[in-house]
C-alpha atoms as a PDB file:
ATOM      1  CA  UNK A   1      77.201  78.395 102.136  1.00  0.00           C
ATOM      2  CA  UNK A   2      74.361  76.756 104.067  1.00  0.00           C
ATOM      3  CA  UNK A   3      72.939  74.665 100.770  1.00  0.00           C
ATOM      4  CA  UNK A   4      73.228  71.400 102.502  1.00  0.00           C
ATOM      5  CA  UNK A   5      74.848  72.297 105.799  1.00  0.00           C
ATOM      6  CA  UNK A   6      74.752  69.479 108.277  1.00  0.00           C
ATOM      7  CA  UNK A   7      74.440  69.707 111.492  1.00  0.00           C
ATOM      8  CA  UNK A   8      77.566  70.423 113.884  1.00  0.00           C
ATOM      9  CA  UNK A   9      78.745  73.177 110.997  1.00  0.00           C
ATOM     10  CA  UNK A  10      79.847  76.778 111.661  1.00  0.00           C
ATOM     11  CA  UNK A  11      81.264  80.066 110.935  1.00  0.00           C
ATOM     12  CA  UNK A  12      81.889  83.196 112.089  1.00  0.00           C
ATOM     13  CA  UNK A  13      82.934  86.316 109.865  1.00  0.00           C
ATOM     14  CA  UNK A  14      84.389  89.772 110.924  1.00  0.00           C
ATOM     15  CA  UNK A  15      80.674  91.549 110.213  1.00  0.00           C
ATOM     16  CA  UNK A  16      79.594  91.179 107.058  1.00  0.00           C
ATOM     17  CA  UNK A  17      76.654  92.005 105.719  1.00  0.00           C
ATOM     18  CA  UNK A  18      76.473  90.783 102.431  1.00  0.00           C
ATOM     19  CA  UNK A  19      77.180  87.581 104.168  1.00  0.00           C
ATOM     20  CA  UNK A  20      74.815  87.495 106.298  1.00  0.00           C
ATOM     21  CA  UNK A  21      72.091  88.827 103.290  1.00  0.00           C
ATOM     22  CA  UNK A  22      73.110  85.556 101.429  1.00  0.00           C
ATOM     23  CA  UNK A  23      72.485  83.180 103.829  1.00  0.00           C
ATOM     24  CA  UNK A  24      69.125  84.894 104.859  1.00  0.00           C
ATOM     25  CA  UNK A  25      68.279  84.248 101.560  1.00  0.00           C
ATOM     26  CA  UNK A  26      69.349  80.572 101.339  1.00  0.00           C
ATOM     27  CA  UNK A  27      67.081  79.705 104.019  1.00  0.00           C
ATOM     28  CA  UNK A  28      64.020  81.835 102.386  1.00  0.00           C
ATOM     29  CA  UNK A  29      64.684  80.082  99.367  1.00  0.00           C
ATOM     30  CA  UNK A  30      63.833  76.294 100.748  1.00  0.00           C
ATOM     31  CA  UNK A  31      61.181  75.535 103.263  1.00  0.00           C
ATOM     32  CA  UNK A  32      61.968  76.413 106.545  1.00  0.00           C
ATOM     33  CA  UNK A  33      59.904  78.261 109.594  1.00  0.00           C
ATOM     34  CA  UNK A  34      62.052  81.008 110.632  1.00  0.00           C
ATOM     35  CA  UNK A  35      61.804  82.848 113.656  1.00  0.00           C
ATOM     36  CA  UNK A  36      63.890  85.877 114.631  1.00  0.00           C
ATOM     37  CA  UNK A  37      65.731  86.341 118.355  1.00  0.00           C
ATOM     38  CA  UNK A  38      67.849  88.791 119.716  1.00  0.00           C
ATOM     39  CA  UNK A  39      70.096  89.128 122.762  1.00  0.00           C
ATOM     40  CA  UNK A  40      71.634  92.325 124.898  1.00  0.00           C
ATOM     41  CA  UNK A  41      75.186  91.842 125.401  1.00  0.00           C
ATOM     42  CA  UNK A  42      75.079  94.292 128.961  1.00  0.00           C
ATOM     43  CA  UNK A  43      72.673  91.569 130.270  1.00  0.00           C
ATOM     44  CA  UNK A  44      73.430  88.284 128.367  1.00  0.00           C
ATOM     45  CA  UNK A  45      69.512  87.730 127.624  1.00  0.00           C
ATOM     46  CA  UNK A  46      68.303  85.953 124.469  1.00  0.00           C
ATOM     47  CA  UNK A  47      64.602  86.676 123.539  1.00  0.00           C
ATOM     48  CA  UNK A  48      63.387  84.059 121.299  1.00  0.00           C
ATOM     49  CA  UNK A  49      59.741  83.238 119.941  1.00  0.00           C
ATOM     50  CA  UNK A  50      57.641  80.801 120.412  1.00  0.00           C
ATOM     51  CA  UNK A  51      58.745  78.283 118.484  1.00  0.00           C
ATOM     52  CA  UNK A  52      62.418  78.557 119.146  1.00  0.00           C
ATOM     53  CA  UNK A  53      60.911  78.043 122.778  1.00  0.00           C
ATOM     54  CA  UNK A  54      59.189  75.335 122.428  1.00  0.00           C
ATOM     55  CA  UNK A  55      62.146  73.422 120.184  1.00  0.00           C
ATOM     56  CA  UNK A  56      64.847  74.341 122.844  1.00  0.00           C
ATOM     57  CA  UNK A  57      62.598  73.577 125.652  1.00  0.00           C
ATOM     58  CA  UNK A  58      62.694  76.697 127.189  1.00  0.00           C
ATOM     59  CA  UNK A  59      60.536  77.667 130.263  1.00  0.00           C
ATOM     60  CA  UNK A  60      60.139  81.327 128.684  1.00  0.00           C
ATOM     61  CA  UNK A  61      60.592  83.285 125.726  1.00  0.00           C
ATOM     62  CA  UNK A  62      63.965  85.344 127.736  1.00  0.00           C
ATOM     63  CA  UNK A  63      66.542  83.276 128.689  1.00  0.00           C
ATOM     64  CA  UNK A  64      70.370  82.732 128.689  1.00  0.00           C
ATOM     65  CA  UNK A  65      72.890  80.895 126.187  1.00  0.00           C
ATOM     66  CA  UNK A  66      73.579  78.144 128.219  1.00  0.00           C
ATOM     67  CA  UNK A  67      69.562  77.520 128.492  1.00  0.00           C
ATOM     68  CA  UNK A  68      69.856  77.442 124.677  1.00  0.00           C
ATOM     69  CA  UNK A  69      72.478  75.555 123.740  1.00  0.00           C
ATOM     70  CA  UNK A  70      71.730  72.388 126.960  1.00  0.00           C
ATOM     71  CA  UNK A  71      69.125  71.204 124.417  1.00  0.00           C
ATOM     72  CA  UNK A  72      71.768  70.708 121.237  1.00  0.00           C
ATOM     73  CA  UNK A  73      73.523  67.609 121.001  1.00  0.00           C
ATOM     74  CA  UNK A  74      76.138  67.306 123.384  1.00  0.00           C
ATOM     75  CA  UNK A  75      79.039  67.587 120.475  1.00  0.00           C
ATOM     76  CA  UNK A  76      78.198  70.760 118.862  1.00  0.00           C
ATOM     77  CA  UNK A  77      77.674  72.640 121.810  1.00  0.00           C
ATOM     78  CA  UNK A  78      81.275  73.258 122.306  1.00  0.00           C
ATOM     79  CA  UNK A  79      81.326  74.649 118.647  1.00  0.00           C
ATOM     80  CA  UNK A  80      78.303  77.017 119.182  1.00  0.00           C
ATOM     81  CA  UNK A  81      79.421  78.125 122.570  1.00  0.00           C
ATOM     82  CA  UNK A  82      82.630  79.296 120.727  1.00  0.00           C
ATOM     83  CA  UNK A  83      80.758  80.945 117.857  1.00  0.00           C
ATOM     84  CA  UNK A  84      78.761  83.255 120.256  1.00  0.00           C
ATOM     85  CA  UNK A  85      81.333  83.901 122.563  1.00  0.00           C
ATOM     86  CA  UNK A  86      83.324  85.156 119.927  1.00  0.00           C
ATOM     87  CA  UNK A  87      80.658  87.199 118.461  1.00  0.00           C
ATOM     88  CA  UNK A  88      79.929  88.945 121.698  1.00  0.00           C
ATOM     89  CA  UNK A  89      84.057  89.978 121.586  1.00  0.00           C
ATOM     90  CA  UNK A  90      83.309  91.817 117.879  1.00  0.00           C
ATOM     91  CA  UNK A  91      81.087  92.544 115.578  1.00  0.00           C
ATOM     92  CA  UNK A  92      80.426  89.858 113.531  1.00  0.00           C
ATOM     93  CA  UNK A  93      78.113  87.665 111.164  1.00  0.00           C
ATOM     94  CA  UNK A  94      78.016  83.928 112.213  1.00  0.00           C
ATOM     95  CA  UNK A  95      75.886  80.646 111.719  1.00  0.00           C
ATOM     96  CA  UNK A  96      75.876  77.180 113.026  1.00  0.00           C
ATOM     97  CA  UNK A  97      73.527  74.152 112.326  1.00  0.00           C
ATOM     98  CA  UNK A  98      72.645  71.451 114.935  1.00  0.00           C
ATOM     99  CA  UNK A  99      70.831  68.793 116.185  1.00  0.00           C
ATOM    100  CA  UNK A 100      68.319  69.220 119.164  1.00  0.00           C
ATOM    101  CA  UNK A 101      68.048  66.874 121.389  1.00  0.00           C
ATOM    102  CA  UNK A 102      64.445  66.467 121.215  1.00  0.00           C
ATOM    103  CA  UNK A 103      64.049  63.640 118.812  1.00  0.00           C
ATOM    104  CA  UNK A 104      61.017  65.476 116.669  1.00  0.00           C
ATOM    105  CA  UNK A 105      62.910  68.432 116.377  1.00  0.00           C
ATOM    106  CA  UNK A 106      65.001  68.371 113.650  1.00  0.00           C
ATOM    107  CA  UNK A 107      68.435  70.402 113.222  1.00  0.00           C
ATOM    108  CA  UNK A 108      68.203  74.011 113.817  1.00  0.00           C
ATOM    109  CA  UNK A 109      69.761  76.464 111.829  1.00  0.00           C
ATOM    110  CA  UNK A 110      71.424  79.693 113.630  1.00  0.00           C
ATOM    111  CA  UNK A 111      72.524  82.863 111.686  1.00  0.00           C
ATOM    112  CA  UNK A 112      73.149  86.134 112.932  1.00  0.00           C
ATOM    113  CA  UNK A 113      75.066  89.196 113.695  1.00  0.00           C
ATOM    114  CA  UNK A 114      76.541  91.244 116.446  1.00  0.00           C
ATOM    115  CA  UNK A 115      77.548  94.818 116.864  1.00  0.00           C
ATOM    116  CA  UNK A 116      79.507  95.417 119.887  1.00  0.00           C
ATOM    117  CA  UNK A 117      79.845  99.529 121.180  1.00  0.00           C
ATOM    118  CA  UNK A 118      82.780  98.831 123.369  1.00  0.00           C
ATOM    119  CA  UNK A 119      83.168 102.347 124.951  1.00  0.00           C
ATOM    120  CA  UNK A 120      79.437 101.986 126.445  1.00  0.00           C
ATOM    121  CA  UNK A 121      80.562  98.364 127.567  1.00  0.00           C
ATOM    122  CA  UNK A 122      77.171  97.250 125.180  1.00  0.00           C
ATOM    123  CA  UNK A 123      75.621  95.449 122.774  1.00  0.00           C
ATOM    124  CA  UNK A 124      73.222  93.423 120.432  1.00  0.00           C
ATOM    125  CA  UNK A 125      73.204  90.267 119.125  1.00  0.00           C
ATOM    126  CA  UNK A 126      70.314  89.232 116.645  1.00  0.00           C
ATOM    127  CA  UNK A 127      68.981  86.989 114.150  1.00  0.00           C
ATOM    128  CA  UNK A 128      67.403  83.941 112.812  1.00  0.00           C
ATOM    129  CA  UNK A 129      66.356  80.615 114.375  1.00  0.00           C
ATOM    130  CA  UNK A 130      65.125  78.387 111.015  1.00  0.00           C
ATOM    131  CA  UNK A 131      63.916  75.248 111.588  1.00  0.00           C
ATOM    132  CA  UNK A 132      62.733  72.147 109.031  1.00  0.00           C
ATOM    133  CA  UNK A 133      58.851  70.857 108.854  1.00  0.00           C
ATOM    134  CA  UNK A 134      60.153  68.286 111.363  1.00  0.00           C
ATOM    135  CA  UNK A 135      59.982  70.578 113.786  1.00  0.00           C
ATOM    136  CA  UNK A 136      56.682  72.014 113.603  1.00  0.00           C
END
């Protein structure tokens, strides 16, 4: 699914696994730098690594969605913000590509997965930032 995805694409998928395997895969299978994140749903928080940092801008390595997505070009971030806030209602496997703002950076490819525990009001998002050569 992501073999030539431009950017301002996405999906999201009741969790899937297999899914989610294949398009792992895709992005292992060209030449990409990818960087895992994760975020707790009780607290909102996104961890991300230092390169996802630096791409996105980002003061610190813990931050919140809408520090993430202010850096992507103003027309996708509708279509992200959707994406996550619909994983964070169920579990889920989801990916988006788009632009960053910062003209060396290149799009940025998003896949990942959420499992949602809804009787201890909790849960985890997690998964890939993978970014082109551009953005090194």
């Amino acid at each position: 699914m992501l073999r030539f995805v431009k950017p301002g694409f996405g999906t999201i998928l009741p969790e899937d696994t297999r899914a989610h395997e294949e398009w792992i895969a895709e992005l292992t299978g060209h030449d990409y730098v990818i960087e895992g994140w994760h975020c707790d749903l009780s607290t909102g928080i996104f961890s991300v690594g230092k390169m996802a940092q630096r791409i996105h801008t980002l003061e610190q390595n813990l931050c919140g969605l809408l520090d993430i997505i202010r850096g992507y070009a103003e027309n996708h971030r509708k279509i992200v913000l959707s994406i996550l806030e619909e994983a964070t209602a169920s579990a889920s496997s989801f990916c988006y590509c788009t632009d960053v703002t910062q003209a060396s950076a290149g799009p940025v490819h998003c896949i990942g997965t959420s499992r949602i525990d809804i009787a201890a009001a909790s849960g985890l998002m997690q998964g890939v930032f993978a970014f082109s050569n551009v953005g090194r």
